[in-house]
N, C-alpha and C. Protein backbone atom coordinates (compact mmCIF):
# COMPACT_ATOMS: atom_id res chain seq x y z
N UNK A 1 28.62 -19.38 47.60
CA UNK A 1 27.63 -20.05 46.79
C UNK A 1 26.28 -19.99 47.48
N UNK A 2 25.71 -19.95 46.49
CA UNK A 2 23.97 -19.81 47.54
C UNK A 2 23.62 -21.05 47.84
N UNK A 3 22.32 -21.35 48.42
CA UNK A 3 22.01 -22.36 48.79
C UNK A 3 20.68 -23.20 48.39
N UNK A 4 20.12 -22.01 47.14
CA UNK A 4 19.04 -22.41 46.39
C UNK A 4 19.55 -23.69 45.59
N UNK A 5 18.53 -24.21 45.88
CA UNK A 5 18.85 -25.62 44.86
C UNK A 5 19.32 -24.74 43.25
N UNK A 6 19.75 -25.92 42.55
CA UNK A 6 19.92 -25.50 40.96
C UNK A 6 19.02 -25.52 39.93
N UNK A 7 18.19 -26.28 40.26
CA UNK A 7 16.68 -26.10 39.27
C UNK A 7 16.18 -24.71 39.47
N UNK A 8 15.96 -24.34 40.73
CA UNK A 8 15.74 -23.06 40.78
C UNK A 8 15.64 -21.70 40.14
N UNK A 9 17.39 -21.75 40.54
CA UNK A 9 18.23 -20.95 40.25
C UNK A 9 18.07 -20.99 38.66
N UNK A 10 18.50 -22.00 38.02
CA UNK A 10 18.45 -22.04 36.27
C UNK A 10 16.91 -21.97 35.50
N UNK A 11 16.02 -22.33 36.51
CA UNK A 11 14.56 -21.65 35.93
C UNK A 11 14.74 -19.68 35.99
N UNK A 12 15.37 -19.52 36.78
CA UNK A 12 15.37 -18.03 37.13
C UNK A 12 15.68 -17.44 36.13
N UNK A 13 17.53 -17.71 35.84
CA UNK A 13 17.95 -17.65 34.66
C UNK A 13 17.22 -17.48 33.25
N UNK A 14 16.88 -19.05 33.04
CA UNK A 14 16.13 -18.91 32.12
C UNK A 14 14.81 -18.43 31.52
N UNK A 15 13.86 -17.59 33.02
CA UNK A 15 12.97 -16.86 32.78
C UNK A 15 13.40 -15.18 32.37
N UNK A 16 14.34 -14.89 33.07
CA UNK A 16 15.08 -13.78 32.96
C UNK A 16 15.27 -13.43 31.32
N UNK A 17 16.37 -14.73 31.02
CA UNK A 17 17.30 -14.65 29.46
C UNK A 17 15.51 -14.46 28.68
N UNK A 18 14.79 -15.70 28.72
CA UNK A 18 13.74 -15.28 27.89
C UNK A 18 12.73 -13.78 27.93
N UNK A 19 12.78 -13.03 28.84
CA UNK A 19 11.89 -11.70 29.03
C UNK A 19 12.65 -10.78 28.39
N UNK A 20 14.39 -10.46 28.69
CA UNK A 20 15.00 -9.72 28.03
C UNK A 20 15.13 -10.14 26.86
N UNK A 21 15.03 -11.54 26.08
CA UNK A 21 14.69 -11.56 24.74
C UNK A 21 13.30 -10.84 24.27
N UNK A 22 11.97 -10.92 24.86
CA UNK A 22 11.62 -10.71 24.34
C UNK A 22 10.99 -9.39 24.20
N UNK A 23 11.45 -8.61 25.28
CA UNK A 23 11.74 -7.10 25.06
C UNK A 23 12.44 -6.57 23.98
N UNK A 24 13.32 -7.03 23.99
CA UNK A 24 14.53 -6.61 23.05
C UNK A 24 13.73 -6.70 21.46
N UNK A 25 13.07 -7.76 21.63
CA UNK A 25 12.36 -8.34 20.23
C UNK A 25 11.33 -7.46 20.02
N UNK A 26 10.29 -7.16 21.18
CA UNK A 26 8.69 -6.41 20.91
C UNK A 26 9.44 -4.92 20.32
N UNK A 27 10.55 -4.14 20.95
CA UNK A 27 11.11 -2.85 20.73
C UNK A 27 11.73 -2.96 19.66
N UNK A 28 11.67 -3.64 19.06
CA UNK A 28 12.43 -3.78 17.49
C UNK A 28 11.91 -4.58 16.55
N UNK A 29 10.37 -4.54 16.25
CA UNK A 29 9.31 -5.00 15.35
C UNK A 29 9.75 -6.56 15.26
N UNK A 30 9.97 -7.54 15.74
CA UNK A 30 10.54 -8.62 15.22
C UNK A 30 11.85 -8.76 14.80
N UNK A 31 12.57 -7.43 14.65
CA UNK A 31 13.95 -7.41 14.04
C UNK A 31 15.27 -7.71 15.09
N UNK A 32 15.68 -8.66 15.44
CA UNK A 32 16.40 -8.83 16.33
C UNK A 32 17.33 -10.17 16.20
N UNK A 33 18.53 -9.93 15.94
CA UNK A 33 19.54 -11.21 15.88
C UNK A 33 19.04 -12.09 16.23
N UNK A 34 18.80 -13.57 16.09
CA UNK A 34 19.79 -13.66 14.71
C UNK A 34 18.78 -13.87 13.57
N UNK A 35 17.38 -13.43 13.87
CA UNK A 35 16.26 -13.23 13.03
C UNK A 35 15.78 -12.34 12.66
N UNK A 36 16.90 -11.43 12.24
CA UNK A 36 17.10 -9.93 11.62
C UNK A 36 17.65 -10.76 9.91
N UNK A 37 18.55 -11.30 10.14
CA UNK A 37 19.12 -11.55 9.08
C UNK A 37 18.58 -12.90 8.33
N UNK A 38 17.39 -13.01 8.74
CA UNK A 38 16.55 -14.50 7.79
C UNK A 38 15.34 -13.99 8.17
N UNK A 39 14.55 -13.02 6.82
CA UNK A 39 13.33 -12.42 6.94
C UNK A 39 12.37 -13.45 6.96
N UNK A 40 13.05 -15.10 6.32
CA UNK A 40 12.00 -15.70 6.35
C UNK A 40 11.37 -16.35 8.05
N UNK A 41 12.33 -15.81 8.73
CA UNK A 41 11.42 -15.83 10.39
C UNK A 41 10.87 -14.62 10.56
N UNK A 42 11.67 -14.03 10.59
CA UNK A 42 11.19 -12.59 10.73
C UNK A 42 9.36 -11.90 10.45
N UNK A 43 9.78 -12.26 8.54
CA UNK A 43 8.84 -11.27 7.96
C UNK A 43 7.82 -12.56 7.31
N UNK A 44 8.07 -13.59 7.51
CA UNK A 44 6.56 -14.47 6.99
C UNK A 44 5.61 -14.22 6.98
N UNK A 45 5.03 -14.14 5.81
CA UNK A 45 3.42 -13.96 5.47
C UNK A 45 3.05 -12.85 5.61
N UNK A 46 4.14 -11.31 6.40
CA UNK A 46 3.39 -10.23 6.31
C UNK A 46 3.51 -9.46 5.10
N UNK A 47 2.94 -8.30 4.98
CA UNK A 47 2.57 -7.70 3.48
C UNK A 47 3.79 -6.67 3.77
N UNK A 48 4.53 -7.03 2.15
CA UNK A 48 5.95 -5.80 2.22
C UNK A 48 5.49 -4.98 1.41
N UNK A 49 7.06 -4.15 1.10
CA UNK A 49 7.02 -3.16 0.42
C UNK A 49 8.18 -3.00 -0.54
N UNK A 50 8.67 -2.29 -1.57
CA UNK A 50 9.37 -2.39 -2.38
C UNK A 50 9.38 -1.42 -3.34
N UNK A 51 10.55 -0.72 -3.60
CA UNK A 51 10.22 0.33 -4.84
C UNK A 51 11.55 -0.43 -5.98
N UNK A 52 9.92 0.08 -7.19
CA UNK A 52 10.65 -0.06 -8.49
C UNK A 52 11.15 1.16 -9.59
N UNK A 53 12.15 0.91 -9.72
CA UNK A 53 11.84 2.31 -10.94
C UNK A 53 12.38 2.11 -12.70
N UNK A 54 11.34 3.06 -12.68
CA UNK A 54 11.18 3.00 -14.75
C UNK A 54 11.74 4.00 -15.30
N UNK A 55 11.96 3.96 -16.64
CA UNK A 55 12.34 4.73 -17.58
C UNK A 55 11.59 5.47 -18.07
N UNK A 56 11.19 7.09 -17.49
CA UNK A 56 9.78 7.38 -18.46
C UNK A 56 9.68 8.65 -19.25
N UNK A 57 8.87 9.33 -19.86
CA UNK A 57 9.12 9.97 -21.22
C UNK A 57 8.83 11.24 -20.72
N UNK A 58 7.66 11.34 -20.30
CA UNK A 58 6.43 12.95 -20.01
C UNK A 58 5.86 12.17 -18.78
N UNK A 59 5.59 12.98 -18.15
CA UNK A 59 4.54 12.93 -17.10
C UNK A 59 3.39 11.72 -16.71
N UNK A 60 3.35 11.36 -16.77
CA UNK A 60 2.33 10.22 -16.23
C UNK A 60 0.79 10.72 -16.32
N UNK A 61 -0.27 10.48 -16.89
CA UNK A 61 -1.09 10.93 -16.47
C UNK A 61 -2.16 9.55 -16.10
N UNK A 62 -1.57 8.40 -16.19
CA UNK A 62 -2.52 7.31 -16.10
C UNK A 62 -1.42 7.01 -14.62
N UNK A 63 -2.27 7.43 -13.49
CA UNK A 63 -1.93 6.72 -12.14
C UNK A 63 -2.36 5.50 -11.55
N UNK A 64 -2.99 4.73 -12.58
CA UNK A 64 -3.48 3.28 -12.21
C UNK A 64 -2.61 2.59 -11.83
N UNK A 65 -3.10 1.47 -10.83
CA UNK A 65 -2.08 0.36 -10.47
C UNK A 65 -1.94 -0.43 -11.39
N UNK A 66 -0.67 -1.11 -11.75
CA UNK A 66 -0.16 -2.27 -12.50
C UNK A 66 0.39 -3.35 -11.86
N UNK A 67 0.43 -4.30 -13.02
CA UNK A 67 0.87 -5.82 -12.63
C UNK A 67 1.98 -5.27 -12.80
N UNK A 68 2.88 -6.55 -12.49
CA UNK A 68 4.30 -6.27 -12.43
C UNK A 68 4.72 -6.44 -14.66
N UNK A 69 4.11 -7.32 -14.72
CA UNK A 69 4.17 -7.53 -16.37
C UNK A 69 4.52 -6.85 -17.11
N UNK A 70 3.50 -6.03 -16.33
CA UNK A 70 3.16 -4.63 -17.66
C UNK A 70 4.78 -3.35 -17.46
N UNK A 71 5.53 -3.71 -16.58
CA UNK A 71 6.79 -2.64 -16.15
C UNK A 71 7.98 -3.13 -17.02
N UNK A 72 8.02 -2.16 -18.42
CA UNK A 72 8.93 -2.19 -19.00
C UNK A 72 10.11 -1.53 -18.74
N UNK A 73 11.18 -1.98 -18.75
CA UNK A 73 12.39 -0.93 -18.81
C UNK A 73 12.76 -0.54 -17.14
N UNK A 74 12.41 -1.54 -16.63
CA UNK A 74 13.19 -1.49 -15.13
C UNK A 74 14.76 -0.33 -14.81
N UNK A 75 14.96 0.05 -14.26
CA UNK A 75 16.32 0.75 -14.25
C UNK A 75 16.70 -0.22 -12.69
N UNK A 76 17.81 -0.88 -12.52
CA UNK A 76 18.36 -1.15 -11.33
C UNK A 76 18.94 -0.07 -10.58
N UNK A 77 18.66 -0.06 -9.10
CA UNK A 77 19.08 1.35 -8.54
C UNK A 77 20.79 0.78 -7.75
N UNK A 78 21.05 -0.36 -8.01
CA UNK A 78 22.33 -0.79 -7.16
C UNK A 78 23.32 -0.07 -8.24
N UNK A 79 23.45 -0.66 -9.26
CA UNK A 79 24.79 0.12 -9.93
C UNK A 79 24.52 1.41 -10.27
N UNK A 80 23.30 2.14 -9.59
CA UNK A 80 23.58 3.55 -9.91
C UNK A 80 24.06 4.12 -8.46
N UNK A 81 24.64 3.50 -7.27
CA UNK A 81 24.64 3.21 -5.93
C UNK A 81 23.76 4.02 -4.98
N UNK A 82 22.23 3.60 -6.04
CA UNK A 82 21.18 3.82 -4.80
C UNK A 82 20.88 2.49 -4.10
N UNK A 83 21.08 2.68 -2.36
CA UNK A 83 20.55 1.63 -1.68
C UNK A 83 19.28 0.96 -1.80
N UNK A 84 18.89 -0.02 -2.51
CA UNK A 84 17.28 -0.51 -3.04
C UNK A 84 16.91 -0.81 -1.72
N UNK A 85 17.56 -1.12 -0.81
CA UNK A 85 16.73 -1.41 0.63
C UNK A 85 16.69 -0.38 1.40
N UNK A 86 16.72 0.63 1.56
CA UNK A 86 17.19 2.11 1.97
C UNK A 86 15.84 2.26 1.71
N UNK A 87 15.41 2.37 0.26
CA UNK A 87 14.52 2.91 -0.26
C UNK A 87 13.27 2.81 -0.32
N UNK A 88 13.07 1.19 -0.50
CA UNK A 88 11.92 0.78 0.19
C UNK A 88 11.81 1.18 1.33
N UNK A 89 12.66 1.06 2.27
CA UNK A 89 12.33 1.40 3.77
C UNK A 89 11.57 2.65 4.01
N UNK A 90 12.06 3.77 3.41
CA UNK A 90 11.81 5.13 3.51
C UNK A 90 10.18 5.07 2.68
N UNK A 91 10.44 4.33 1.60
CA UNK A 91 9.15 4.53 1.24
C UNK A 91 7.64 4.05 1.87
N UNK A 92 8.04 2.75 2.17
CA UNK A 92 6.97 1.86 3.07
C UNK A 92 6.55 2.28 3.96
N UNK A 93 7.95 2.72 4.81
CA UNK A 93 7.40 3.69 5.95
C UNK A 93 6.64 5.21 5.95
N UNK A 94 6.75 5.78 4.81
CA UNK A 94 6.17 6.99 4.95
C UNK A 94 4.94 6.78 4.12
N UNK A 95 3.84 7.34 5.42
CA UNK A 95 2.29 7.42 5.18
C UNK A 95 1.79 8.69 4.67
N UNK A 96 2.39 9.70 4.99
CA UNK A 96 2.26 11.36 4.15
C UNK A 96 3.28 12.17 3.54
N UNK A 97 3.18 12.50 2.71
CA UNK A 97 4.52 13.07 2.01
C UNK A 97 4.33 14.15 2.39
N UNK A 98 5.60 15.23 2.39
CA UNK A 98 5.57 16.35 2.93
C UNK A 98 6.97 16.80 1.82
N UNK A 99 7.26 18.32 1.98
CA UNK A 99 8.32 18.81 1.70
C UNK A 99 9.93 18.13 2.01
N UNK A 100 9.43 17.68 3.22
CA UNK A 100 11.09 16.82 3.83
C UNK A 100 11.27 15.46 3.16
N UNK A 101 9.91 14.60 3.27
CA UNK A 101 10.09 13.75 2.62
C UNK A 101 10.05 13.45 1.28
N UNK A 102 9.87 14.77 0.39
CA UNK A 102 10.07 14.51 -1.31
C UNK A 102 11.35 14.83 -1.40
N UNK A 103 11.50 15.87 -0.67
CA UNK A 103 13.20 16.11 -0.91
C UNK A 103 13.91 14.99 -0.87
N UNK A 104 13.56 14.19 0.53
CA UNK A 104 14.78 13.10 0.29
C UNK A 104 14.47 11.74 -0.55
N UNK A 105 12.98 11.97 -1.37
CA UNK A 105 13.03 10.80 -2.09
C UNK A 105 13.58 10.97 -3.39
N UNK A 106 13.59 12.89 -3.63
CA UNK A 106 14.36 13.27 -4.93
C UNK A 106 15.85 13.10 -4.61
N UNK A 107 16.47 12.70 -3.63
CA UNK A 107 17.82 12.80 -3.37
C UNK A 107 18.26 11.33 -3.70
N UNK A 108 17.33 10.47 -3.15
CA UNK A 108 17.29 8.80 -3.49
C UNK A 108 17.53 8.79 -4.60
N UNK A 109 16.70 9.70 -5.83
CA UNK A 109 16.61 9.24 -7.12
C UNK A 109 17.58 9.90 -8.10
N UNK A 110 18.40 10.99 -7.19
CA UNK A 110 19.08 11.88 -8.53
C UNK A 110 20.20 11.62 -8.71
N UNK A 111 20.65 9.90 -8.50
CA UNK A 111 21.51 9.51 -9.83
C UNK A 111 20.95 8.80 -10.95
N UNK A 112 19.92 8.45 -10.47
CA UNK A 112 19.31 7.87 -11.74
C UNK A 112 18.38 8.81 -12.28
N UNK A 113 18.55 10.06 -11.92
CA UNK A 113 18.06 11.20 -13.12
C UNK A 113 19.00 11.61 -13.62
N UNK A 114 20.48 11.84 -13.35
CA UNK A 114 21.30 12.14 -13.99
C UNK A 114 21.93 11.50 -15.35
N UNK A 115 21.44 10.15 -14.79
CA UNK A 115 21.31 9.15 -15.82
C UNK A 115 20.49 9.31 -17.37
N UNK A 116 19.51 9.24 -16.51
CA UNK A 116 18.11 8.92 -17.55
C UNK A 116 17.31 10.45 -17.65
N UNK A 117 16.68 11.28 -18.52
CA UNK A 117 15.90 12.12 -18.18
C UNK A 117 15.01 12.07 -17.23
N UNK A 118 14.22 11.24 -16.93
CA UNK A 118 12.87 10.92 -16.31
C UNK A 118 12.66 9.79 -15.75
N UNK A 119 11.96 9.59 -14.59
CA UNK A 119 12.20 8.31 -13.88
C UNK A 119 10.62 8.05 -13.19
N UNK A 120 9.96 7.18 -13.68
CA UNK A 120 8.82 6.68 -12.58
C UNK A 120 9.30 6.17 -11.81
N UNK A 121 8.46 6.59 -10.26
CA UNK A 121 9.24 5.56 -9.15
C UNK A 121 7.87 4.92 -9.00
N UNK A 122 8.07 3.34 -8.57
CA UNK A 122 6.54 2.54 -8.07
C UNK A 122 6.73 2.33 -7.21
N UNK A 123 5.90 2.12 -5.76
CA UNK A 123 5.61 1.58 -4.53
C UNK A 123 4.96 0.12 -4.71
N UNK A 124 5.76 -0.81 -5.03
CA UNK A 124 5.42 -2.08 -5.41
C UNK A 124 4.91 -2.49 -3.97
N UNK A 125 3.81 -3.89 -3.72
CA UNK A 125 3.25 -4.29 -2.43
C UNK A 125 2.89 -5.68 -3.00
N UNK A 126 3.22 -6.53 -2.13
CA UNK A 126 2.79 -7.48 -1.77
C UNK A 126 2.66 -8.15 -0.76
N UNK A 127 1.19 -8.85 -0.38
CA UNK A 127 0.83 -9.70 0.52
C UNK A 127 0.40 -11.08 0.03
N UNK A 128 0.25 -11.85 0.97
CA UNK A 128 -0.55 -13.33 0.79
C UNK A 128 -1.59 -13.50 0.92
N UNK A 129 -2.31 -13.73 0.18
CA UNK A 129 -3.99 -14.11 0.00
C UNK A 129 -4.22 -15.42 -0.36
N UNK A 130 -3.96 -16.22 0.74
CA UNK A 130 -4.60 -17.34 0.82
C UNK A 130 -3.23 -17.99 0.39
N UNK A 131 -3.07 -18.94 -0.49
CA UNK A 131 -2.10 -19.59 -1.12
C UNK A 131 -0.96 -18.71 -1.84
N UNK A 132 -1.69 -17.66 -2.40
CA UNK A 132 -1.32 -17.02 -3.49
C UNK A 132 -0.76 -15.21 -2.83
N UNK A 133 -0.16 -15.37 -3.46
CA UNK A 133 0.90 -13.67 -3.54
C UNK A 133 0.33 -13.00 -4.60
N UNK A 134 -0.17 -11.76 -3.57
CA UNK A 134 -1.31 -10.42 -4.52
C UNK A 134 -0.02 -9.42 -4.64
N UNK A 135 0.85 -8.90 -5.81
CA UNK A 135 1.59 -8.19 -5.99
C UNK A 135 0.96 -6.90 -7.01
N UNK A 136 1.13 -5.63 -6.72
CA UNK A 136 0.91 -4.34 -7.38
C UNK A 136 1.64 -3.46 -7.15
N UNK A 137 1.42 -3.22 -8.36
CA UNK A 137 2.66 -2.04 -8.56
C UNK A 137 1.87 -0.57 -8.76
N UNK A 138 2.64 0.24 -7.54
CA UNK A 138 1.17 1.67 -7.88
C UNK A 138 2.56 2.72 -7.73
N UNK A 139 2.41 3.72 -9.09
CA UNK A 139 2.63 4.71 -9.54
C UNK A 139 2.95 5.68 -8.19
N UNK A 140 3.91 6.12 -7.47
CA UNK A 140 4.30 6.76 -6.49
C UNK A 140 4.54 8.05 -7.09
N UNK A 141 5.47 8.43 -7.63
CA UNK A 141 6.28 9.67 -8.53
C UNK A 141 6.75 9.58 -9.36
N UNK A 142 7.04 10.63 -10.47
CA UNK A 142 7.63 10.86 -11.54
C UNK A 142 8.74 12.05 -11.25
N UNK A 143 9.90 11.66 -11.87
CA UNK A 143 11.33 12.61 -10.92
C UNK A 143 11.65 13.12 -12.20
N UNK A 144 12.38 14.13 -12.31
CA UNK A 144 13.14 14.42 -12.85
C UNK A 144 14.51 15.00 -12.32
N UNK A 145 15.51 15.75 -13.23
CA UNK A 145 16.70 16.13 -12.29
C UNK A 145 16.17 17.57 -11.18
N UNK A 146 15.07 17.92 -12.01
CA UNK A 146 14.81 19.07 -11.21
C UNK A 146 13.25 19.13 -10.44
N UNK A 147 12.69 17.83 -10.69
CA UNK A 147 10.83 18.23 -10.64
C UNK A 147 10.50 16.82 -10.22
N UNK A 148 9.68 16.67 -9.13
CA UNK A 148 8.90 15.82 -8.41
C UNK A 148 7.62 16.12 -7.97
N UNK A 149 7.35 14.80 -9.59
CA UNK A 149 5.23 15.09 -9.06
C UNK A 149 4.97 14.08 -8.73
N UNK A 150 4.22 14.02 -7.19
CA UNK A 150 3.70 12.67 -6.86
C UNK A 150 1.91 12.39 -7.77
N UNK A 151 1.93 11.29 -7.21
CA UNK A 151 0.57 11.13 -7.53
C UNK A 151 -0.50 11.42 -6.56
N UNK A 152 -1.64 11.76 -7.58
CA UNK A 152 -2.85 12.33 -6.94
C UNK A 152 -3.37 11.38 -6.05
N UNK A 153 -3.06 10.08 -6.20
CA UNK A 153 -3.79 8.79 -5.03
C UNK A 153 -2.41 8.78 -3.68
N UNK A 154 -1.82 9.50 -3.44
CA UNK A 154 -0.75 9.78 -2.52
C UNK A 154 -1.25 10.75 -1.79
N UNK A 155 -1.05 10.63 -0.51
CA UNK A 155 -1.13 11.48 0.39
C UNK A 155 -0.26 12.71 0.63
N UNK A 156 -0.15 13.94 0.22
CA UNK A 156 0.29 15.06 0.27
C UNK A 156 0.34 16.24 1.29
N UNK A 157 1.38 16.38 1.98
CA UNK A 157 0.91 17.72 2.80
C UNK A 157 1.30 18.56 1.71
């Protein structure tokens, strides 16, 4: 047994346990047991992300942002067993689209083209402004089983 007193010793400890927490925490954006699984510690007040998708006819040529209101004809992507949190992820996270990444957002979407002819996908966002939650919904792509056009306000390689 050592001979350091025990206050010591258990400050040590407990400076230790807290640094490797919070390594563990800075290397994993905030995401870290057991405040991985309650975003409301986690992700409070920061601005997310979210994709929606629609039912759509022809091509899009109005790429304006929308309220959520105005999004008729929602398609749910769970019972078509696209992962809706998968998806956002991939989407939120990617800042330039490229060949790799349309491919795999047409891969996300082609059961629900198999489904439906045509599919708008939205990059829904919301943050907090002040009291209030600023939510928009902006026009990402239009899929089909065979054809993915993003939009012109998207970043494209």
């Amino acid at each position: 047994m050592s001979d350091r007193p025990l206050s010591t010793r258990a400050l040590r400890i407990a400076l230790a346990t807290a640094l490797a927490w919070g390594v563990l925490v800075a290397a994993h954006e905030g995401e870290f047991y057991p405040f991985s699984i309650f975003p409301m510690f986690s992700q409070a007040g920061k601005p997310w992300t979210r994709v929606l998708v629609q039912e759509a006819e022809a091509p899009p040529y109005d790429w304006s942002y929308r309220g959520l209101d105005s999004l008729n004809g929602l398609i749910p992507l769970l019972p078509l067993g696209v992962p809706q949190n998968d998806v956002s992820t991939f989407v939120g996270k990617t800042t330039e689209w490229d060949g790799a990444s349309g491919h795999t957002l047409g891969r996300f979407m082609a059961p629900a083209t198999r489904r439906y002819e045509a599919v708008l996908v939205y990059r829904v966002t919301g943050r907090l402004a002040g009291d209030v939650a600023s939510i928009q919904a902006h026009p990402l792509a239009f899929a089909t089983a065979d054809t993915l056009i993003f939009s012109p306000n998207e970043a494209v390689r």
